[in-house]
C-alpha atoms as a PDB file:
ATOM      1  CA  UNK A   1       0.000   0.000   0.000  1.00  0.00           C
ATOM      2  CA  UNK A   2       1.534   3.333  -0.802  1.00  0.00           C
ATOM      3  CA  UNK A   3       1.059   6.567   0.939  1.00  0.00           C
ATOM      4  CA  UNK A   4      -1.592   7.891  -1.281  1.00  0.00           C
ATOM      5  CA  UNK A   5      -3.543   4.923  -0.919  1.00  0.00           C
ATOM      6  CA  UNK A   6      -3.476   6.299   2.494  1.00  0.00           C
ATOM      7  CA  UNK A   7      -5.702   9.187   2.016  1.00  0.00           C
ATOM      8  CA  UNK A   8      -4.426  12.706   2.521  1.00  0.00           C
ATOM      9  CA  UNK A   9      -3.608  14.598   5.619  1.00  0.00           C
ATOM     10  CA  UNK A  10      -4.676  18.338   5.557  1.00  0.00           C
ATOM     11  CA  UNK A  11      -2.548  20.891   7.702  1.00  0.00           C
ATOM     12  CA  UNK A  12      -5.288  23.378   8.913  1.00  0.00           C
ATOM     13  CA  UNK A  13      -4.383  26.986  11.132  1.00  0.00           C
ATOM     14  CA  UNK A  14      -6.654  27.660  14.097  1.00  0.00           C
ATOM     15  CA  UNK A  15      -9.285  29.108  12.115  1.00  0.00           C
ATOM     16  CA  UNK A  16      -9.797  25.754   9.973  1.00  0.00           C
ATOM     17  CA  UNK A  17      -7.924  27.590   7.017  1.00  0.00           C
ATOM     18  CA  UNK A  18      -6.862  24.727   4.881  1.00  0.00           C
ATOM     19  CA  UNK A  19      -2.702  25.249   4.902  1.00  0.00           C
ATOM     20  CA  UNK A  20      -1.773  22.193   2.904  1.00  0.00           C
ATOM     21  CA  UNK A  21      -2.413  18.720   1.632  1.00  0.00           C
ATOM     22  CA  UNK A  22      -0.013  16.201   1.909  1.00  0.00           C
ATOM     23  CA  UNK A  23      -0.125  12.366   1.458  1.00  0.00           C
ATOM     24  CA  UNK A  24      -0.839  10.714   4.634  1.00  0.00           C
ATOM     25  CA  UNK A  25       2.901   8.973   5.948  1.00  0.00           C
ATOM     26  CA  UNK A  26       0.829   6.864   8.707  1.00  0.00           C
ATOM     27  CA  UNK A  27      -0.149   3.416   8.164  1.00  0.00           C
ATOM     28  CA  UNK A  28      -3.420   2.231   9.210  1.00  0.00           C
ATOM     29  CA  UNK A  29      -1.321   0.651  12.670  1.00  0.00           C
ATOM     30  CA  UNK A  30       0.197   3.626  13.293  1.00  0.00           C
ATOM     31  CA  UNK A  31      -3.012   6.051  12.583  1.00  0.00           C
ATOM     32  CA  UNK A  32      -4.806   3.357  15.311  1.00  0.00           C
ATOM     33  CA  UNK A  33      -2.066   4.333  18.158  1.00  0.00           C
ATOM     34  CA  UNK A  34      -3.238   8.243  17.856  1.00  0.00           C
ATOM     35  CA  UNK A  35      -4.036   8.955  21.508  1.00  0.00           C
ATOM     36  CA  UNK A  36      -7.003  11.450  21.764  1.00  0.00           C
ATOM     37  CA  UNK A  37      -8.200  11.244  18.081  1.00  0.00           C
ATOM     38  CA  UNK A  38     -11.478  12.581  17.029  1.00  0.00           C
ATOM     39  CA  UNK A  39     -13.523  12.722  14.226  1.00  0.00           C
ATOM     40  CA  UNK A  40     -12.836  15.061  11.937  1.00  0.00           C
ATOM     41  CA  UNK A  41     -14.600  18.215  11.881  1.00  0.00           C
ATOM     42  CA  UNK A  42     -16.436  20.224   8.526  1.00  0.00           C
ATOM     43  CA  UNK A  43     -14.459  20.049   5.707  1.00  0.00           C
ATOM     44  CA  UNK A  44     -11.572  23.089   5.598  1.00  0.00           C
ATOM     45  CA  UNK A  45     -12.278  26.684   4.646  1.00  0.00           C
ATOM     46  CA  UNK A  46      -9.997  27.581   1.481  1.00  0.00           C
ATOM     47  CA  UNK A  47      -7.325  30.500   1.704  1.00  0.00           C
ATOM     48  CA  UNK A  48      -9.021  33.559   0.845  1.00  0.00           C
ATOM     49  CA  UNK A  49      -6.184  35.545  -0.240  1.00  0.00           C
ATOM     50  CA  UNK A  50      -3.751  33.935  -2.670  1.00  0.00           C
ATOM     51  CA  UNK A  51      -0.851  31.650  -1.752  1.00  0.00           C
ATOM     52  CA  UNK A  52       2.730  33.525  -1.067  1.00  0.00           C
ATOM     53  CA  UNK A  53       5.645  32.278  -1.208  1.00  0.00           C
ATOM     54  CA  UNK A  54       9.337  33.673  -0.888  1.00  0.00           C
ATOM     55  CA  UNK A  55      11.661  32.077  -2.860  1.00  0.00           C
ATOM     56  CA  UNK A  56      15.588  33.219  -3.532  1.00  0.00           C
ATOM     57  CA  UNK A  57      16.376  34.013  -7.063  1.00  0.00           C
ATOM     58  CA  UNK A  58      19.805  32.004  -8.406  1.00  0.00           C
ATOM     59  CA  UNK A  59      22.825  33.252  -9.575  1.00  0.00           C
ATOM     60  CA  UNK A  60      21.605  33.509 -13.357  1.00  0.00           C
ATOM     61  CA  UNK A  61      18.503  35.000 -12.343  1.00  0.00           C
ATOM     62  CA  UNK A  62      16.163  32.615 -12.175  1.00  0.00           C
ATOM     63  CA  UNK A  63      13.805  31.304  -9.316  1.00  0.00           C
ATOM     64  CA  UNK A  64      12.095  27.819  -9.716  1.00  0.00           C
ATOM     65  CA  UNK A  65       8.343  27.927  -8.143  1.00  0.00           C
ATOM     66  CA  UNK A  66       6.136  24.255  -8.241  1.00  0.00           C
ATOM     67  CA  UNK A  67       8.789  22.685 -10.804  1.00  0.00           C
ATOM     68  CA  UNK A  68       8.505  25.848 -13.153  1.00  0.00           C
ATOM     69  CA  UNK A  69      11.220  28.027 -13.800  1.00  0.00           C
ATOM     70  CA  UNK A  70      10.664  31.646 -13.713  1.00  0.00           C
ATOM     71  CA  UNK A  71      13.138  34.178 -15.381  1.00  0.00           C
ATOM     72  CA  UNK A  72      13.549  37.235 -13.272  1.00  0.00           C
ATOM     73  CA  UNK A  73      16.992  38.664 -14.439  1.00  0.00           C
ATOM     74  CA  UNK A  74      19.842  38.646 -13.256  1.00  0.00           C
ATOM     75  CA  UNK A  75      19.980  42.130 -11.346  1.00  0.00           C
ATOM     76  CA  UNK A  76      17.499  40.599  -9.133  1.00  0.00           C
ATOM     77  CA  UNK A  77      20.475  37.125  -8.311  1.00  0.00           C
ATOM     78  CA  UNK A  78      20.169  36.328  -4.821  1.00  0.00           C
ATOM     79  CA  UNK A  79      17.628  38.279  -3.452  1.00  0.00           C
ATOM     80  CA  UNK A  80      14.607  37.097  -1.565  1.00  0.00           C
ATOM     81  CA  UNK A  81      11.179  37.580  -3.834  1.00  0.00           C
ATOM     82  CA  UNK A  82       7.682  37.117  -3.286  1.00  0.00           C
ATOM     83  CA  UNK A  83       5.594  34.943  -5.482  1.00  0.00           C
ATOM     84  CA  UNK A  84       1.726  34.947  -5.226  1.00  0.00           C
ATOM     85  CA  UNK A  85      -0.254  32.087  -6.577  1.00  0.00           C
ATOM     86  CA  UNK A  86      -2.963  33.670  -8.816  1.00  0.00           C
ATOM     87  CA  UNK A  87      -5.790  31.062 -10.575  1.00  0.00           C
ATOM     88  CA  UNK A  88      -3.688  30.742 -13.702  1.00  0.00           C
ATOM     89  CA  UNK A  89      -0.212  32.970 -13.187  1.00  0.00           C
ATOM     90  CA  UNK A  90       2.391  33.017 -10.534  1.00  0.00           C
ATOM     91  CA  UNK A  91       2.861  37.419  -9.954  1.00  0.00           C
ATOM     92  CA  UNK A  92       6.386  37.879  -8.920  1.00  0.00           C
ATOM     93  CA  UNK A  93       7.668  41.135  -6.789  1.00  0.00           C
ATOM     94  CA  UNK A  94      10.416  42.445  -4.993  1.00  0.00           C
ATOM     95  CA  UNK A  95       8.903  44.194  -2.131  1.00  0.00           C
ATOM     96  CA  UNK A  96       6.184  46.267  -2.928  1.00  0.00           C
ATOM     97  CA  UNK A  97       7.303  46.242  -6.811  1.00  0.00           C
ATOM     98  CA  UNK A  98       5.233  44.210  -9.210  1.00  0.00           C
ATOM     99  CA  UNK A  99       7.733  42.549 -11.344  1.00  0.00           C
ATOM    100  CA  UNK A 100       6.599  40.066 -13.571  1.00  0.00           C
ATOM    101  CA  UNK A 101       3.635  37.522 -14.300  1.00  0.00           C
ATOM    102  CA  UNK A 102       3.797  33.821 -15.868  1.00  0.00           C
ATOM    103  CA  UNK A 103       1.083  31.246 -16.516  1.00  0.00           C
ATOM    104  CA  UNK A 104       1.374  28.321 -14.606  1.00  0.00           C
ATOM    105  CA  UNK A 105       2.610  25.609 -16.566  1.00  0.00           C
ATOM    106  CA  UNK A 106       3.413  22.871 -13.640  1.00  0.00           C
ATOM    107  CA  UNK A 107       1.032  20.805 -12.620  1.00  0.00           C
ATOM    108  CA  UNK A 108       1.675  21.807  -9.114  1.00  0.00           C
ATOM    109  CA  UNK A 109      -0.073  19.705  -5.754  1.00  0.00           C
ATOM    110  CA  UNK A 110       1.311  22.400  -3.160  1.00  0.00           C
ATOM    111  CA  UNK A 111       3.681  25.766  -3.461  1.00  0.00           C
ATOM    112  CA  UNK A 112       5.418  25.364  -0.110  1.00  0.00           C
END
């Protein structure tokens, strides 16, 4: 049995704001050992602001976000830059500068 036959485990914050999904590592022996398990409650709220990231740009200026590459340029090498998930694009910027948007290409399960 692999881990996605498994089901998936959900990281939640205290508001029930869904975090990320993950395969489930436990096996059904291990999941019965949880001390103080309860059911789960109603299904997770979705984010309600898109996803951000920070990822560093490499030394040819390029940052790699869900398996896609993103080309930023080189004058931005080894800084620290935000990328926001959008339905269809990943917006890049440096601060409070807008600097670029891409489609998403990647099949992508989670960002973090």
């Amino acid at each position: 049995m692999g881990p996605l036959d498994r089901g998936v485990l959900h990281l939640l914050d205290a508001d029930r704001t869904l975090l990320r999904s993950l395969p489930n590592p436990l096996t059904p022996q291990e999941q019965a050992r949880i001390r103080d398990a309860r059911p789960a409650g109603p299904p997770p709220t979705p984010a309600t602001q898109p996803l951000r990231v920070e990822r560093r740009v490499s030394s040819r200026g390029v940052l790699v976000i869900a398996g896609q590459k993103i080309h930023v340029g080189i004058g931005h090498a080894g800084r620290t830059l935000t990328v926001e998930d959008a339905d269809t694009t990943f917006r890049v910027h440096d601060g409070d500068q807008f600097l670029t948007e891409v489609p998403q290409r990647a099949v992508r399960s989670n960002l973090i």
